[in-house]
Every structure is written in C-alpha cells, then in structure tokens.
PDB file of N, CA and C in Angstrom:
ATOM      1  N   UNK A   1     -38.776  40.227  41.779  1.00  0.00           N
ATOM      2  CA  UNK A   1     -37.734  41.205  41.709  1.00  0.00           C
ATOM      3  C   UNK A   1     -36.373  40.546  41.919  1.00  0.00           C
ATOM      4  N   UNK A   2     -36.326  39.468  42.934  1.00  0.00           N
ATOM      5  CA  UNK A   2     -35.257  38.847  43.101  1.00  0.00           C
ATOM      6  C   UNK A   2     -34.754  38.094  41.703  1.00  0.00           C
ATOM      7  N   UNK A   3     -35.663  37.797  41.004  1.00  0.00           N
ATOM      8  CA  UNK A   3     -35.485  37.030  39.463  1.00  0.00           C
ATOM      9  C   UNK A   3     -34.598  37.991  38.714  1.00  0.00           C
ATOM     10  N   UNK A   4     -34.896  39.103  38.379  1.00  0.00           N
ATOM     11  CA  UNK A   4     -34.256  40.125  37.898  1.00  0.00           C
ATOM     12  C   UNK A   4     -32.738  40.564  38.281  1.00  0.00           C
ATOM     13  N   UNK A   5     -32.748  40.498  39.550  1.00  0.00           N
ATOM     14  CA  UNK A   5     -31.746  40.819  40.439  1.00  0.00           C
ATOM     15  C   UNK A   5     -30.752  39.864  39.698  1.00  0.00           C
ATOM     16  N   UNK A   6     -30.981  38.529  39.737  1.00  0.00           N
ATOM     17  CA  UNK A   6     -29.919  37.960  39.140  1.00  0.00           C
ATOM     18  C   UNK A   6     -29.486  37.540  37.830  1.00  0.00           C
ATOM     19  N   UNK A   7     -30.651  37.969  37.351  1.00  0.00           N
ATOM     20  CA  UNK A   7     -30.333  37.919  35.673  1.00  0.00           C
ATOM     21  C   UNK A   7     -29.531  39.098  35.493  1.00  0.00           C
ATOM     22  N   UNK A   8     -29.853  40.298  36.062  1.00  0.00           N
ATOM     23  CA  UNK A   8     -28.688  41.514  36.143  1.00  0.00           C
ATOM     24  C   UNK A   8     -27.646  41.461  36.051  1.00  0.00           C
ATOM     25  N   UNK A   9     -27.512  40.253  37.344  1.00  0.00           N
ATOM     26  CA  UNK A   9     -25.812  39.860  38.068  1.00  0.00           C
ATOM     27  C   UNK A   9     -25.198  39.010  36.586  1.00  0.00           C
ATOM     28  N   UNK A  10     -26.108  37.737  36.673  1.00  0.00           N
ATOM     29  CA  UNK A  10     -25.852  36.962  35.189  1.00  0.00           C
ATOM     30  C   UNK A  10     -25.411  37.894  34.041  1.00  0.00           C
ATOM     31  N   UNK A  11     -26.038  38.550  33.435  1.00  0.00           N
ATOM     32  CA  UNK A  11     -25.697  39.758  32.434  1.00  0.00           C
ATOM     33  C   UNK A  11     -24.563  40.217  32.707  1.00  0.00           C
ATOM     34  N   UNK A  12     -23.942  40.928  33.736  1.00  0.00           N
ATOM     35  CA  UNK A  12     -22.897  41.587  34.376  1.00  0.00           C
ATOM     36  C   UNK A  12     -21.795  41.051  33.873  1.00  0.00           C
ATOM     37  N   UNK A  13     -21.723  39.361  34.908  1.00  0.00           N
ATOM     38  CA  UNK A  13     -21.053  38.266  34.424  1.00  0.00           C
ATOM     39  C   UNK A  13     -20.687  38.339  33.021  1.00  0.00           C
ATOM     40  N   UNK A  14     -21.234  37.961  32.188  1.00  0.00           N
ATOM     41  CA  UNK A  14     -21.030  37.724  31.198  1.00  0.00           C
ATOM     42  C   UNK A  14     -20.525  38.754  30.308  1.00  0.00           C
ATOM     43  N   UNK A  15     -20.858  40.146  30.273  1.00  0.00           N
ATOM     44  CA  UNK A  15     -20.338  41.179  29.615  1.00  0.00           C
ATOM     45  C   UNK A  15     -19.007  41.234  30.505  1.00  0.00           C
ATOM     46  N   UNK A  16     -18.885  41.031  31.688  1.00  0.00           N
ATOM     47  CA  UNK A  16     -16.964  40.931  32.156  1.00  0.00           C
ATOM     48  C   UNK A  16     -16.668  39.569  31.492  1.00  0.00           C
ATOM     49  N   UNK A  17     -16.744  38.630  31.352  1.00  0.00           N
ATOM     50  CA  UNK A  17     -16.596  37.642  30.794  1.00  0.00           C
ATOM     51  C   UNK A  17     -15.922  38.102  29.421  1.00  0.00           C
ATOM     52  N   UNK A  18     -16.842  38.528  28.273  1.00  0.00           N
ATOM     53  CA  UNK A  18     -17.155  38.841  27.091  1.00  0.00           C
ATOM     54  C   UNK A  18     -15.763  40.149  26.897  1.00  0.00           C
ATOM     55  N   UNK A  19     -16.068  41.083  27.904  1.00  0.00           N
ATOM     56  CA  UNK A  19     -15.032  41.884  27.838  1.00  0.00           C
ATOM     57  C   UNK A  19     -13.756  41.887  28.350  1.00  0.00           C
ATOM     58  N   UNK A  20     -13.275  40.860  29.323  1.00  0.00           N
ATOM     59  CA  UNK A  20     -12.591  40.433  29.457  1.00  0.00           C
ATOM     60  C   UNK A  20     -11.633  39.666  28.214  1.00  0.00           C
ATOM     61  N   UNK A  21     -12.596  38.595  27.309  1.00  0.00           N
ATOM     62  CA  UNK A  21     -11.797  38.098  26.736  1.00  0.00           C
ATOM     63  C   UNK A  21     -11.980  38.799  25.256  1.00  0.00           C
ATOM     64  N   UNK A  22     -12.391  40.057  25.259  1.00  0.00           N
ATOM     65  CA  UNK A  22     -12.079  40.894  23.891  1.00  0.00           C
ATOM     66  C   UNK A  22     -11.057  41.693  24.283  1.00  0.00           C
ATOM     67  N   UNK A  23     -10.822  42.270  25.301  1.00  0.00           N
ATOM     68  CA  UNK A  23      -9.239  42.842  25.622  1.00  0.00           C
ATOM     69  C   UNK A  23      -8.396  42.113  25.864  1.00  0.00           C
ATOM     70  N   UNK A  24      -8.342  40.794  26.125  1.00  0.00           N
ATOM     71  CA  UNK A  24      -7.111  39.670  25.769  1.00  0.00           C
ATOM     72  C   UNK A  24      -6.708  39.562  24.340  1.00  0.00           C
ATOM     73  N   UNK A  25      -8.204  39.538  23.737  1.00  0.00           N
ATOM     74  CA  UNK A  25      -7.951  39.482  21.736  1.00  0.00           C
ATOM     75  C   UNK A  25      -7.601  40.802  21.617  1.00  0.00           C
ATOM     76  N   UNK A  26      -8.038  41.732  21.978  1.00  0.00           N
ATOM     77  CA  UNK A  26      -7.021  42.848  21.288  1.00  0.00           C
ATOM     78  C   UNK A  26      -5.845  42.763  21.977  1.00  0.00           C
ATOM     79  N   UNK A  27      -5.534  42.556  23.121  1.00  0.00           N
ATOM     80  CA  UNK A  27      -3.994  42.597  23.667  1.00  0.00           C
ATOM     81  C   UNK A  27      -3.213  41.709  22.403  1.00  0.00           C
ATOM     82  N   UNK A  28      -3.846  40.492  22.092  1.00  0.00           N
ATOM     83  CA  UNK A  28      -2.744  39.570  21.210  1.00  0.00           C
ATOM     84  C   UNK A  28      -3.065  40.395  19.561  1.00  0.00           C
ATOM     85  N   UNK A  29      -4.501  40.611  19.420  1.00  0.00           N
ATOM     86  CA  UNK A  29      -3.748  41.506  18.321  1.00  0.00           C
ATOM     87  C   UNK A  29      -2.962  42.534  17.744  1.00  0.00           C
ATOM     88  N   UNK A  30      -2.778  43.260  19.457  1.00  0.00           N
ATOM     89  CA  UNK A  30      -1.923  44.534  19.010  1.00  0.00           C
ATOM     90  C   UNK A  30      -0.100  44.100  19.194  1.00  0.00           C
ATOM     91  N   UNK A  31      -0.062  42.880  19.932  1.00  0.00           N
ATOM     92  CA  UNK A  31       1.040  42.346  20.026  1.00  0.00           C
ATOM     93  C   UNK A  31       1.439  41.529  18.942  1.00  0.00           C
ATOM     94  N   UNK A  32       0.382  40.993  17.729  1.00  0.00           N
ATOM     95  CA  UNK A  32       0.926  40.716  16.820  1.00  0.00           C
ATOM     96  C   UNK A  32       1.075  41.636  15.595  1.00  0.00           C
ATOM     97  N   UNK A  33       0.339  42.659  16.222  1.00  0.00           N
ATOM     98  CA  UNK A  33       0.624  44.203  15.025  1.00  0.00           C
ATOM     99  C   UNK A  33       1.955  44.850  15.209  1.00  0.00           C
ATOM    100  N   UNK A  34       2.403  44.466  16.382  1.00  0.00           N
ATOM    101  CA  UNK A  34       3.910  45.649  16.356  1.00  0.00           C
ATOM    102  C   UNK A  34       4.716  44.500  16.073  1.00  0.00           C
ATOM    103  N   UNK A  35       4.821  42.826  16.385  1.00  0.00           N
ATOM    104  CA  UNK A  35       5.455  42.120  15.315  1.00  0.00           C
ATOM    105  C   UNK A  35       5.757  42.151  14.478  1.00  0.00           C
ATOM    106  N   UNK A  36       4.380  42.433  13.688  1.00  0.00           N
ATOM    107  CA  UNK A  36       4.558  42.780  12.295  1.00  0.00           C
ATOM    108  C   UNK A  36       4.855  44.083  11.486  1.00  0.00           C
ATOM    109  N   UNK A  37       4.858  45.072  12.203  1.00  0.00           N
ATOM    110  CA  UNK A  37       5.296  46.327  12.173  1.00  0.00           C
ATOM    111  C   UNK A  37       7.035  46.581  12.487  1.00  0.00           C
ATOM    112  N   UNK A  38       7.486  45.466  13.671  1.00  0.00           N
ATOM    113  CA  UNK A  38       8.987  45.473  13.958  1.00  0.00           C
ATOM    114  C   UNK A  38       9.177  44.214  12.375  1.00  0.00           C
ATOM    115  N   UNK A  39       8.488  43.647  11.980  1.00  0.00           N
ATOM    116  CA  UNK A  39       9.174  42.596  10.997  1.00  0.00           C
ATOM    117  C   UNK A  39       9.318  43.863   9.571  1.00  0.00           C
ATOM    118  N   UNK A  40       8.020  44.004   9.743  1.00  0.00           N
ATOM    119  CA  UNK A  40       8.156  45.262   7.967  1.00  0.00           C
ATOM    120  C   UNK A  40       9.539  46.706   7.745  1.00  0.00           C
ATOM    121  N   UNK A  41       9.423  47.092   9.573  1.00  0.00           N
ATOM    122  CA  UNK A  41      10.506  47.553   9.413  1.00  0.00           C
ATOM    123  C   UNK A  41      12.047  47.155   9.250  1.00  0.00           C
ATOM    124  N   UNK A  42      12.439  46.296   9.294  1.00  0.00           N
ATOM    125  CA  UNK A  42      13.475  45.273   9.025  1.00  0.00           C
ATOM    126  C   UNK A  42      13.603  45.199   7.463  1.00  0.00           C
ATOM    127  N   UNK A  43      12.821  44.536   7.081  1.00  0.00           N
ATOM    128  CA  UNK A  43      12.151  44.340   5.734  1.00  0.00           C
ATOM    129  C   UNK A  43      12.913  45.370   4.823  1.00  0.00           C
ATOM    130  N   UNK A  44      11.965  46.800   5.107  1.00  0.00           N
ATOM    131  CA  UNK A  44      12.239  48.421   4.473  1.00  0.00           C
ATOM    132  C   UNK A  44      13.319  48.303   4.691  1.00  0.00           C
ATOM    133  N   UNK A  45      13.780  48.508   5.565  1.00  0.00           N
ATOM    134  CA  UNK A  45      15.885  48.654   6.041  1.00  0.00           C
ATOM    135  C   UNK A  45      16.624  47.875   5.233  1.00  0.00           C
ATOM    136  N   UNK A  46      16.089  46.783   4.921  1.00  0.00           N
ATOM    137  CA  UNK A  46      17.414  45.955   4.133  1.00  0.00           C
ATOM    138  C   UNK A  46      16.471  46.341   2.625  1.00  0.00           C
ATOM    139  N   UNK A  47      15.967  46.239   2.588  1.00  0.00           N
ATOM    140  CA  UNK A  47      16.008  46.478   0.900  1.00  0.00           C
ATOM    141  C   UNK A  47      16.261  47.926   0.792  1.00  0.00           C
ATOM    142  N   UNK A  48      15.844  49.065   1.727  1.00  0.00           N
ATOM    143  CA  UNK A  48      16.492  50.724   1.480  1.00  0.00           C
ATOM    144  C   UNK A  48      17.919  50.256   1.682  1.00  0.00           C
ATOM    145  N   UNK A  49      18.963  49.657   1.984  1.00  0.00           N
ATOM    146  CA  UNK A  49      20.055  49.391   1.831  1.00  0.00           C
ATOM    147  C   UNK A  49      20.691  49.149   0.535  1.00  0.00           C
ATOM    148  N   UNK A  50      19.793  47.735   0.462  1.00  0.00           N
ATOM    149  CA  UNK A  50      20.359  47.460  -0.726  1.00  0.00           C
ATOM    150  C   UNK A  50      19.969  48.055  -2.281  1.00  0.00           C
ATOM    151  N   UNK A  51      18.565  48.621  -1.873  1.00  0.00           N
ATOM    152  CA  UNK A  51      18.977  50.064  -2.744  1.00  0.00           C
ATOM    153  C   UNK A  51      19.440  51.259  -3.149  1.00  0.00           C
ATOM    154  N   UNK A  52      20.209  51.620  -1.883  1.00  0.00           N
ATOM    155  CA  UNK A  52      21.588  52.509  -1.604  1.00  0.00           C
ATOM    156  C   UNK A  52      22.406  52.054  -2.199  1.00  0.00           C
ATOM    157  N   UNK A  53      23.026  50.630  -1.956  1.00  0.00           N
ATOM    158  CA  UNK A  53      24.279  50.321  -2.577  1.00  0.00           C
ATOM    159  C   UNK A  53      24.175  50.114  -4.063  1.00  0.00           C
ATOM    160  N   UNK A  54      22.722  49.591  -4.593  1.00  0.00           N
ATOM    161  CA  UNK A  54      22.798  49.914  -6.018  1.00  0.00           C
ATOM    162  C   UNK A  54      22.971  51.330  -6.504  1.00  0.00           C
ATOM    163  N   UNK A  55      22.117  52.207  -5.954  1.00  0.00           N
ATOM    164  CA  UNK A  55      22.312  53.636  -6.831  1.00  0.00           C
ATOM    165  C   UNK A  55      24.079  54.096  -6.567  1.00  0.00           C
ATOM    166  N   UNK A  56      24.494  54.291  -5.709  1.00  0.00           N
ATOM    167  CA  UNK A  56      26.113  54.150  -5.030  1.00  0.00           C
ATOM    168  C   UNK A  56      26.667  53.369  -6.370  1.00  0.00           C
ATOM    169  N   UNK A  57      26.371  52.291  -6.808  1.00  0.00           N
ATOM    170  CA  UNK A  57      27.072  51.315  -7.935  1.00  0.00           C
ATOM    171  C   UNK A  57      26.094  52.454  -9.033  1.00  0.00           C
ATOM    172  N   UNK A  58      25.583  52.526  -9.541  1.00  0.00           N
ATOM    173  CA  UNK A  58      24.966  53.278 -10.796  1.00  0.00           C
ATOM    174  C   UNK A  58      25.727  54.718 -10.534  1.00  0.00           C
ATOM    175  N   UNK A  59      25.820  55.376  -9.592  1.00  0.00           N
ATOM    176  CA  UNK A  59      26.488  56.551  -9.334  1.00  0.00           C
ATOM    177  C   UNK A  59      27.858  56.939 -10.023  1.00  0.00           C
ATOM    178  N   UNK A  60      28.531  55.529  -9.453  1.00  0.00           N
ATOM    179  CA  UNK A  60      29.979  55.336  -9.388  1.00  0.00           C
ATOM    180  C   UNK A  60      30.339  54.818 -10.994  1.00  0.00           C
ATOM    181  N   UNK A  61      29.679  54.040 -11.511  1.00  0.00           N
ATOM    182  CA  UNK A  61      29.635  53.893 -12.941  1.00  0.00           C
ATOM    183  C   UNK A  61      29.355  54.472 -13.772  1.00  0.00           C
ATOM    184  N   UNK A  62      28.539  55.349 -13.689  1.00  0.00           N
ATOM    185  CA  UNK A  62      28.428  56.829 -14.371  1.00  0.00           C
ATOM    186  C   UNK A  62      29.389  58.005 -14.293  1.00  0.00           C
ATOM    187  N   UNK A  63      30.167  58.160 -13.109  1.00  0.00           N
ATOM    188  CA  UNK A  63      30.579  58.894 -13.080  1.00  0.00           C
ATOM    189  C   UNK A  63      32.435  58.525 -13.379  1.00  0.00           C
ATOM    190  N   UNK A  64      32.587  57.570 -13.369  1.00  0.00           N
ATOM    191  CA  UNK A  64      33.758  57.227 -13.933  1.00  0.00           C
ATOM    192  C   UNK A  64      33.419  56.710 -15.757  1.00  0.00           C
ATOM    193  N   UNK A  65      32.318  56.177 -16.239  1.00  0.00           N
ATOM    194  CA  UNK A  65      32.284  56.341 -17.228  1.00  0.00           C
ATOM    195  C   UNK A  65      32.343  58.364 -17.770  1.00  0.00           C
ATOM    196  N   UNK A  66      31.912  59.015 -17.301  1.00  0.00           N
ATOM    197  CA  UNK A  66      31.447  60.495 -17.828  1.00  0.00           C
ATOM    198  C   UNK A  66      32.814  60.825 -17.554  1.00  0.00           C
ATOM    199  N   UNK A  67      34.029  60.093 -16.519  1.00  0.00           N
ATOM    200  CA  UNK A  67      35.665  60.835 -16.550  1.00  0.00           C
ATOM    201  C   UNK A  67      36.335  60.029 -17.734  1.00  0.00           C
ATOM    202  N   UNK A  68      35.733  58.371 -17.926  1.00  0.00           N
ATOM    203  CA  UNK A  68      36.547  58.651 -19.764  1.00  0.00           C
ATOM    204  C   UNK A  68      36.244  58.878 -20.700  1.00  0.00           C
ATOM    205  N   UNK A  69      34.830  59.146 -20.706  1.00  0.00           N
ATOM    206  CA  UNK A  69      34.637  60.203 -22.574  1.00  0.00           C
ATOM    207  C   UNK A  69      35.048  61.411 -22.277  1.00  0.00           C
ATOM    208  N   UNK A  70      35.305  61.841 -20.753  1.00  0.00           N
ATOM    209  CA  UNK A  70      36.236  63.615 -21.190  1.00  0.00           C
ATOM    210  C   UNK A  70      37.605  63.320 -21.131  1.00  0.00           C
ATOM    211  N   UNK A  71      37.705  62.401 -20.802  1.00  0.00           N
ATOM    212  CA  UNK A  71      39.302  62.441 -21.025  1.00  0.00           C
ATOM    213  C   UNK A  71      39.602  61.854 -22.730  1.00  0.00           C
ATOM    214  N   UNK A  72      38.448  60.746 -23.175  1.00  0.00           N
ATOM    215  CA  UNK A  72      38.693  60.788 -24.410  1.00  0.00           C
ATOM    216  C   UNK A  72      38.685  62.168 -25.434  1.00  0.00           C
ATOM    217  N   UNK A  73      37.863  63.334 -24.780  1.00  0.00           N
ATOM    218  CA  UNK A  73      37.249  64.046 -25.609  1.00  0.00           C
ATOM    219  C   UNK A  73      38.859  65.203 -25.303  1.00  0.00           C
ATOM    220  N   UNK A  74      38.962  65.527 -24.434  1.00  0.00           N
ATOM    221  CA  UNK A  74      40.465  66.272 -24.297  1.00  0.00           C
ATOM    222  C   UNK A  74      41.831  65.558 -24.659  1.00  0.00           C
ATOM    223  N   UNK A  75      41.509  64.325 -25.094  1.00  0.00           N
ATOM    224  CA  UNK A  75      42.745  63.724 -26.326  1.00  0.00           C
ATOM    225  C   UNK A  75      42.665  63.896 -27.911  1.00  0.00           C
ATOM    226  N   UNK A  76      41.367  63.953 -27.847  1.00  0.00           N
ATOM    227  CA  UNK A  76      41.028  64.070 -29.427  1.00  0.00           C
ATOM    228  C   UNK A  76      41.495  65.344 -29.639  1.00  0.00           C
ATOM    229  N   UNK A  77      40.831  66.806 -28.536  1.00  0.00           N
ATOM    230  CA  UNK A  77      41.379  68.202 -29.041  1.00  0.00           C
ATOM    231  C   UNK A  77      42.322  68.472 -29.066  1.00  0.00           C
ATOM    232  N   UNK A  78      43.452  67.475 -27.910  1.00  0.00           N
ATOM    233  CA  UNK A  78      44.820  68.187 -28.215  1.00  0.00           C
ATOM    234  C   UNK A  78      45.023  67.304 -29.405  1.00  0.00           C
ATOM    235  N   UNK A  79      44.628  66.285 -29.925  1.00  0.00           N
ATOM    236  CA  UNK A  79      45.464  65.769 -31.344  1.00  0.00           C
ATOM    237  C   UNK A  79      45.003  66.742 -32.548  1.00  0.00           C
ATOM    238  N   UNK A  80      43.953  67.220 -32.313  1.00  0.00           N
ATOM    239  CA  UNK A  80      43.830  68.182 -33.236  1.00  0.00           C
ATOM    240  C   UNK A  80      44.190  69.533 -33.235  1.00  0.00           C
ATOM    241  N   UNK A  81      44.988  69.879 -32.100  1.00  0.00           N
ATOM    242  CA  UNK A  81      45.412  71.237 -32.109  1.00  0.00           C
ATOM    243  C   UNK A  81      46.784  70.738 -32.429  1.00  0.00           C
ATOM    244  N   UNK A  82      47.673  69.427 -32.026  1.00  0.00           N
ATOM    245  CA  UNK A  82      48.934  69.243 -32.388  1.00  0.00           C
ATOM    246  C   UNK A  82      48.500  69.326 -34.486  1.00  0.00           C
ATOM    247  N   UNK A  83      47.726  68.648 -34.758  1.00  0.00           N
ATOM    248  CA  UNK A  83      47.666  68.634 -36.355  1.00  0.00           C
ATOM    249  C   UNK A  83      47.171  69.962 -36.802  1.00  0.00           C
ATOM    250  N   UNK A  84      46.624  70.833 -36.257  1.00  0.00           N
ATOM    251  CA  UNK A  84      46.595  71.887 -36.518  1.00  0.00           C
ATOM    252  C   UNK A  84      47.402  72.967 -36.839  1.00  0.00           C
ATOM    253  N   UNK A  85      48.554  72.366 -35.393  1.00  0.00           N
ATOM    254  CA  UNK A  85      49.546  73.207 -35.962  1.00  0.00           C
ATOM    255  C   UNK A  85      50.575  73.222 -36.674  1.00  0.00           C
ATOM    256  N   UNK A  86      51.103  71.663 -36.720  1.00  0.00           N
ATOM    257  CA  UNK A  86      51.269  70.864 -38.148  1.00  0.00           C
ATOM    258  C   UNK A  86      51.188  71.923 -39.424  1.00  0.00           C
ATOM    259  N   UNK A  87      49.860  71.459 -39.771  1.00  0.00           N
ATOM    260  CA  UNK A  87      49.417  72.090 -41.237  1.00  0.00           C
ATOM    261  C   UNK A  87      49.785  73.357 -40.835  1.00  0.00           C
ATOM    262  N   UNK A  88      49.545  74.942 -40.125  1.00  0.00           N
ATOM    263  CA  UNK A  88      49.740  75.559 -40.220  1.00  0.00           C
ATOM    264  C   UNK A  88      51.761  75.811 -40.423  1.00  0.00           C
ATOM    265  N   UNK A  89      52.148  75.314 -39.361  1.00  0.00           N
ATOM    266  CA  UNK A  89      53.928  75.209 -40.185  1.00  0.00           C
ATOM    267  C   UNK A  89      53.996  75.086 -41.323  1.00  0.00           C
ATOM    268  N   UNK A  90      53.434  73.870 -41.292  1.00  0.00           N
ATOM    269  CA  UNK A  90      53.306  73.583 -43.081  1.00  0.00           C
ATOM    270  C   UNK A  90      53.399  74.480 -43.960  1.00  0.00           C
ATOM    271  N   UNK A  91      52.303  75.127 -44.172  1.00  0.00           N
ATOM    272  CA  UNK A  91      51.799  76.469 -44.596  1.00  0.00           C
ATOM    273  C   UNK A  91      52.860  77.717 -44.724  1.00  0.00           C
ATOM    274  N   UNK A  92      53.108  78.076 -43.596  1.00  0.00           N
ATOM    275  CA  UNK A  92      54.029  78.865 -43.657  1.00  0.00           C
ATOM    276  C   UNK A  92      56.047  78.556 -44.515  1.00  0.00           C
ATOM    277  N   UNK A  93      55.980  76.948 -44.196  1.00  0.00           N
ATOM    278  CA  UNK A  93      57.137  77.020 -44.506  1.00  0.00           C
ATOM    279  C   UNK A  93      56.795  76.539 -46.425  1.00  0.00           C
ATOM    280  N   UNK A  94      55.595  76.848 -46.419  1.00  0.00           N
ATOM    281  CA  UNK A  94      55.934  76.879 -48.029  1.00  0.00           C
ATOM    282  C   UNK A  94      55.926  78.169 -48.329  1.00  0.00           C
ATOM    283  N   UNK A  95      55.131  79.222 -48.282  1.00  0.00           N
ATOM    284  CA  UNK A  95      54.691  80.394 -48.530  1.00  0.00           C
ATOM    285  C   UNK A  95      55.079  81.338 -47.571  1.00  0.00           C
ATOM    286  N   UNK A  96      56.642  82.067 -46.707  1.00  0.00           N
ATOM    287  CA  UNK A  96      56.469  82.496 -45.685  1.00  0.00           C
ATOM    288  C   UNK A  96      56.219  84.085 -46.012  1.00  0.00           C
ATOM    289  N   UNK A  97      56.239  84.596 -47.111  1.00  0.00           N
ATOM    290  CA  UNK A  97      56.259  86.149 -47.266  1.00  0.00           C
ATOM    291  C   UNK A  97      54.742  86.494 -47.224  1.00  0.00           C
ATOM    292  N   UNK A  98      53.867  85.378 -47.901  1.00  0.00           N
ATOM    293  CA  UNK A  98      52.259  85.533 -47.464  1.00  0.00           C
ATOM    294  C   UNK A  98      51.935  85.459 -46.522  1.00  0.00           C
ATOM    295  N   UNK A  99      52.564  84.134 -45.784  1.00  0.00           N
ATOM    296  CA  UNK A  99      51.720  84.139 -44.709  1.00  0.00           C
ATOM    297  C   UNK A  99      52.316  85.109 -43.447  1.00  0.00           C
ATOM    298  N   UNK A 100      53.259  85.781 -43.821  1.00  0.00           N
ATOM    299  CA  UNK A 100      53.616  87.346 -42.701  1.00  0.00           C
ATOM    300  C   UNK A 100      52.572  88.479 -43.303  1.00  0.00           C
ATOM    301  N   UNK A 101      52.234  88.402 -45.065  1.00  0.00           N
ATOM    302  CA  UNK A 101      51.554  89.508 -44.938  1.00  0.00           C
ATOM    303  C   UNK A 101      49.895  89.253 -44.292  1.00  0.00           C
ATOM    304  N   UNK A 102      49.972  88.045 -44.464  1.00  0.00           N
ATOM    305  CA  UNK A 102      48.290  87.591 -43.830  1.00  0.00           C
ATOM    306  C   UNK A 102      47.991  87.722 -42.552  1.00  0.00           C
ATOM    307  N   UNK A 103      49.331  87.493 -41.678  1.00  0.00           N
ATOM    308  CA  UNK A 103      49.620  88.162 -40.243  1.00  0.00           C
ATOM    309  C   UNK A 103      49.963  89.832 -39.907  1.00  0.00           C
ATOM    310  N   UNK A 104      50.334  90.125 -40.839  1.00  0.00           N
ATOM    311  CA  UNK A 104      50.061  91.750 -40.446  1.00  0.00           C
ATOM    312  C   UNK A 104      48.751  92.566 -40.741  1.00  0.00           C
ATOM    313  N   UNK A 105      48.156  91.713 -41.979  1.00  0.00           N
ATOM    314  CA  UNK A 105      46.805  92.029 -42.150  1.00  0.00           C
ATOM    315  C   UNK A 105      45.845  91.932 -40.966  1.00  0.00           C
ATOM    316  N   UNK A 106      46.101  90.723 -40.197  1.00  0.00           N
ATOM    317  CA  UNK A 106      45.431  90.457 -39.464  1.00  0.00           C
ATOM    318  C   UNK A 106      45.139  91.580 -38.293  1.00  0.00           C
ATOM    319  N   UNK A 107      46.929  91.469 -37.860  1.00  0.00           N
ATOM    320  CA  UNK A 107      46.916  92.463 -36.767  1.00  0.00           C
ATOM    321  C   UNK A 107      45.712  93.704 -37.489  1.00  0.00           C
ATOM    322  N   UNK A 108      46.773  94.478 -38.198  1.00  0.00           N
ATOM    323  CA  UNK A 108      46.075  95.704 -38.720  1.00  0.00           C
ATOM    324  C   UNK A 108      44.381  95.744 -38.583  1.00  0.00           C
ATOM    325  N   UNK A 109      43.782  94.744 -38.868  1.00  0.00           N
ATOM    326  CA  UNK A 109      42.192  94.568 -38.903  1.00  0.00           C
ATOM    327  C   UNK A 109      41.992  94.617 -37.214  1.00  0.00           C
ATOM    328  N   UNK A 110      42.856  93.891 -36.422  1.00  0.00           N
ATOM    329  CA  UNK A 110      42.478  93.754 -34.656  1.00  0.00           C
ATOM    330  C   UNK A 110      42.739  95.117 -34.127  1.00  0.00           C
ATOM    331  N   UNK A 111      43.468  95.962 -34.758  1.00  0.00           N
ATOM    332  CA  UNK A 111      44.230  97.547 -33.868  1.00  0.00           C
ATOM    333  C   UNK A 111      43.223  97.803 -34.734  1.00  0.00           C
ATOM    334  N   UNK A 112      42.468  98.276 -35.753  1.00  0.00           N
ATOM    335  CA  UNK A 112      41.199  98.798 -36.401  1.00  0.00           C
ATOM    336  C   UNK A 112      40.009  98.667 -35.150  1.00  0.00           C
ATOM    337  N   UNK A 113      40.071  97.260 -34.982  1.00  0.00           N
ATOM    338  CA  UNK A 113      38.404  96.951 -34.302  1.00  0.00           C
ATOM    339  C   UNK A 113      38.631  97.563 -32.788  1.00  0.00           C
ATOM    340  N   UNK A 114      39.997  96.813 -32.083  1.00  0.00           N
ATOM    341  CA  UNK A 114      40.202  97.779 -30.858  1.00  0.00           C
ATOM    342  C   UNK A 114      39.820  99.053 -30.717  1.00  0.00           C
ATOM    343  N   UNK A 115      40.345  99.863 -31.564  1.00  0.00           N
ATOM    344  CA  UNK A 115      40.410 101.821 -31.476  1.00  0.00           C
ATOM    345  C   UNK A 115      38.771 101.715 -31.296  1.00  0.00           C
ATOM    346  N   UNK A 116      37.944 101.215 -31.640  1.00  0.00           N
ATOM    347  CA  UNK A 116      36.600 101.532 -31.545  1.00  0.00           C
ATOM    348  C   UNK A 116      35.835 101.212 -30.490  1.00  0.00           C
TER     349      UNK A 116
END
C-alpha cells in the first residue's frame, strides 16, 4: 500500500509539474496573442487612414471636377441665350410689323388659355 502511496504522490508531482508548465505556455501564448492583436490593430489604423485620405482625395476630385462641367454647362446656356437673343433682334429688326403681330397673337392665345 505504501508502493501506491507514492506512485500517487509521484503522479501528483508530475501533473503539477505538467500543469504548471502548460499555464506558463498558455501565459506566453496569450501574451503573444494580444501582441499580435496590439500589432494588427496598428496595422488596421494606418491603412483605415490611409484609406480615408484616399477617398477624401477621390471625394475632393470629384467634386471640384462636377463644379467645372456646371460651370462649363451654365456658360454654354448663357452663350446661347445671349445668341438667342441676337437672332431674335435680328428678326424683329427686319420684319417689325410681323413680329408685333406674332406678339399679339401670342398674347391673345395666353388670355384665351388663362380664362379657362
């Protein structure tokens, strides 16, 4: 019985032993998991940065490109309302007795559609 007794103790030993130095290995592996967890987050941060400042640059280039095709596009209409009205002078100062009766016609047709 005494044989037993210390193979017990022996056994004991050794599973503190054993478990002892598997909670040292997990202590260093969980200390090299938040390493690497504080390194990845670093990582994410600078490249979510520097993919902020690209979309910020794609943003900003779009949106100053989209302010000069409207500003091109509100030069083109006033050049065509200045030539518009051009030709219409035009018009009139060849023909002005038509083009008053084509303007009273007009009215006359707008006080028609109004009354209704």
């Amino acid at each position: 019985m005494a044989a037993a007794t210390s193979t017990n103790a022996e056994i004991a030993r050794a599973c503190t032993a054993a478990g002892a130095a598997t909670t040292s290995d997990i202590e260093a592996q969980l200390q090299q998991l938040r390493e690497d967890i504080s390194s990845l987050a670093k990582t994410v941060g600078a490249v979510g940065s520097s993919t902020a400042s690209e979309v910020k640059g794609k943003a900003r280039r779009a949106a100053s490109d989209a302010t000069d095709a409207s500003m091109q596009m509100v030069e083109a209409a006033r050049e065509q309302a200045i030539s518009f009205e051009r030709d219409l002078e035009a018009k009139i100062r060849k023909a002005p007795i038509q083009s008053i009766a084509i303007a009273a016609g007009v009215g006359f047709v707008f006080a028609l559609l109004s009354r209704r």
